[in-house]
Protein backbone atom coordinates (compact mmCIF):
# COMPACT_ATOMS: atom_id res chain seq x y z
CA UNK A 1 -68.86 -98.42 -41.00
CA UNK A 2 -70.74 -101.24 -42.20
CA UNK A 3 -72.50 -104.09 -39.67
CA UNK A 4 -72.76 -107.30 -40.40
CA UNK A 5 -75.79 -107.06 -42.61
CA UNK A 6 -74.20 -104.65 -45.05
CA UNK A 7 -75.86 -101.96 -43.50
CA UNK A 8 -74.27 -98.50 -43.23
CA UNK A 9 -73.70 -98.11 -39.54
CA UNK A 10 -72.01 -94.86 -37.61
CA UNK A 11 -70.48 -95.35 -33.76
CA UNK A 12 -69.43 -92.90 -31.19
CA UNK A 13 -65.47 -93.47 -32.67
CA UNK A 14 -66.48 -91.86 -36.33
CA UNK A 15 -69.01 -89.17 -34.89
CA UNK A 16 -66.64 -87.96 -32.12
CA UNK A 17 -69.73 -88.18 -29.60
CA UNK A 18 -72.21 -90.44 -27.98
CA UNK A 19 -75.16 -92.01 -29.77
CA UNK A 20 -78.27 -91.13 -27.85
CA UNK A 21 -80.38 -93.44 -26.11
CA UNK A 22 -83.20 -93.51 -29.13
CA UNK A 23 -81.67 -92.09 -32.46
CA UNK A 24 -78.98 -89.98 -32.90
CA UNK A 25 -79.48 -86.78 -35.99
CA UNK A 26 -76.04 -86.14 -37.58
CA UNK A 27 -74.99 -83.03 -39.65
CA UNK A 28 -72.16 -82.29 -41.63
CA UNK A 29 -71.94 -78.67 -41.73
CA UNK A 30 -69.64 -76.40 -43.76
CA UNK A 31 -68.22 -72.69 -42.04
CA UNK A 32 -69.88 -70.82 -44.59
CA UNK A 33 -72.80 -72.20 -44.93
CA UNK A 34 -75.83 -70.25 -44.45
CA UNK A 35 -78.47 -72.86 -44.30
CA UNK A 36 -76.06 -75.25 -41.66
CA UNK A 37 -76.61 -72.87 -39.34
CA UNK A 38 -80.66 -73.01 -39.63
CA UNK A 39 -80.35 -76.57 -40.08
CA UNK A 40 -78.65 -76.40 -36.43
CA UNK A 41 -81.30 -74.96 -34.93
CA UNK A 42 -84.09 -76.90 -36.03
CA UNK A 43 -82.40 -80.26 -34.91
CA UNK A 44 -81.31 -78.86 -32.05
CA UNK A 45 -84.93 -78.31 -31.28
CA UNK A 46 -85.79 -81.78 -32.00
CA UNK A 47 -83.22 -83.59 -29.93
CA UNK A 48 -84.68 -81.54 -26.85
CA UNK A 49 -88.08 -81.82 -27.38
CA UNK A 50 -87.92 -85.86 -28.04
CA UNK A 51 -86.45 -87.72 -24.99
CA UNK A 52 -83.33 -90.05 -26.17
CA UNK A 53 -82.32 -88.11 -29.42
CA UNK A 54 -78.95 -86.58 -29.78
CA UNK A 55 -78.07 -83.73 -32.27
CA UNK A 56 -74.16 -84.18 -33.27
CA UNK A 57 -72.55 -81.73 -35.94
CA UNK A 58 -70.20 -82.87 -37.91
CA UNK A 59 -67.50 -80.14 -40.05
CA UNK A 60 -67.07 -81.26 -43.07
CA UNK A 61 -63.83 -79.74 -44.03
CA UNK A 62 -62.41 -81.31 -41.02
CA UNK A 63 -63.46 -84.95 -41.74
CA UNK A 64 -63.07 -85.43 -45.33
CA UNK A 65 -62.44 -89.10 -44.98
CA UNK A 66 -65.85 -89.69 -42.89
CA UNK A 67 -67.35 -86.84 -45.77
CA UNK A 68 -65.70 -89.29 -48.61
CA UNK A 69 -66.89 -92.61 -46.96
CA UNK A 70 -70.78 -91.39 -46.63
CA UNK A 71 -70.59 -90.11 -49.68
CA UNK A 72 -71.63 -86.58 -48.64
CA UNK A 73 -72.14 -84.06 -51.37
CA UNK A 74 -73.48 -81.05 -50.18
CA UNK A 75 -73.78 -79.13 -46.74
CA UNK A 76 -75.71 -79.45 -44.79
CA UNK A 77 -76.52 -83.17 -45.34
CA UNK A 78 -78.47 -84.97 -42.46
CA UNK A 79 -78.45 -88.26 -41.23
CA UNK A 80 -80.80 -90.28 -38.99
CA UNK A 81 -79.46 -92.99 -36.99
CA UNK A 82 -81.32 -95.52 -35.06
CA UNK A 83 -79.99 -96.44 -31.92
CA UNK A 84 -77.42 -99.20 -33.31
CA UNK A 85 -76.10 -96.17 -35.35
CA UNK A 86 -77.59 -97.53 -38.29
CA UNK A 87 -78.36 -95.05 -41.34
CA UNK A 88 -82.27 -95.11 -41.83
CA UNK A 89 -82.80 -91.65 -43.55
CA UNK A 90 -80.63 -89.27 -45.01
CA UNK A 91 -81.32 -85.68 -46.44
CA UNK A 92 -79.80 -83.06 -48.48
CA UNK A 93 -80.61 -79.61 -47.72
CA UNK A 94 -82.26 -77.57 -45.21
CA UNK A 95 -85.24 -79.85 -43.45
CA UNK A 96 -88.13 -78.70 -42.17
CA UNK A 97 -89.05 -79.21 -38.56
CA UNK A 98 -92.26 -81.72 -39.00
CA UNK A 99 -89.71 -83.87 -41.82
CA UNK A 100 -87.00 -84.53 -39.26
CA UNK A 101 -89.56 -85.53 -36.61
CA UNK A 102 -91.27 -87.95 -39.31
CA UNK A 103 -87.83 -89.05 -39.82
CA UNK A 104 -87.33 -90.09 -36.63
CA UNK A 105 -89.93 -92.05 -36.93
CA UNK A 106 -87.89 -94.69 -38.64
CA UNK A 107 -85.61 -94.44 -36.29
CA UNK A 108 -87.13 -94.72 -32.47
């Protein structure tokens, strides 16, 4: 989970899915969580409308080691990986559609 640089860095093996092609948008969800499931849609909306971005959803209950190693504290959290899987931004809380594409900036 960490590259040679010291840099946090997620692959296919500890997402359970593909990167995509540009950046990849991970989000650790929670069943009951109301504002996962808006947090679904609007980076589900994002991965189709920029070519190369994949939107993978993580459940948190079910990966507590991955939750534990990230150091994820809340649901949902979001995290923006380049296309090496590196971590460039990360986010607590419901985003709004215009932050997650700015986010991607860093990324792509």
């Amino acid at each position: 989970m960490r590259g040679q640089d010291g840099e946090q860095r997620l692959g296919a093996g500890d997402i359970g899915a593909e990167l995509g092609e540009r950046a990849t948008l991970v989000q650790f969800s929670s069943a009951f969580c109301q504002p996962c499931r808006a947090t679904r849609r609007v980076l589900a909306e994002v991965a189709a409308m920029v070519e190369g971005v994949a939107h993978v959803e993580i459940d948190a209950e079910a990966r507590l080691a991955l939750v534990r190693a990230l150091r994820v504290d809340a649901t949902p959290t979001v995290l923006v990986l380049d296309r090496a899987g590196r971590v460039v931004r990360r986010a607590a809380g419901q985003p709004r559609k215009a932050d997650v594409i700015a986010a991607l900036g860093a990324a792509v």
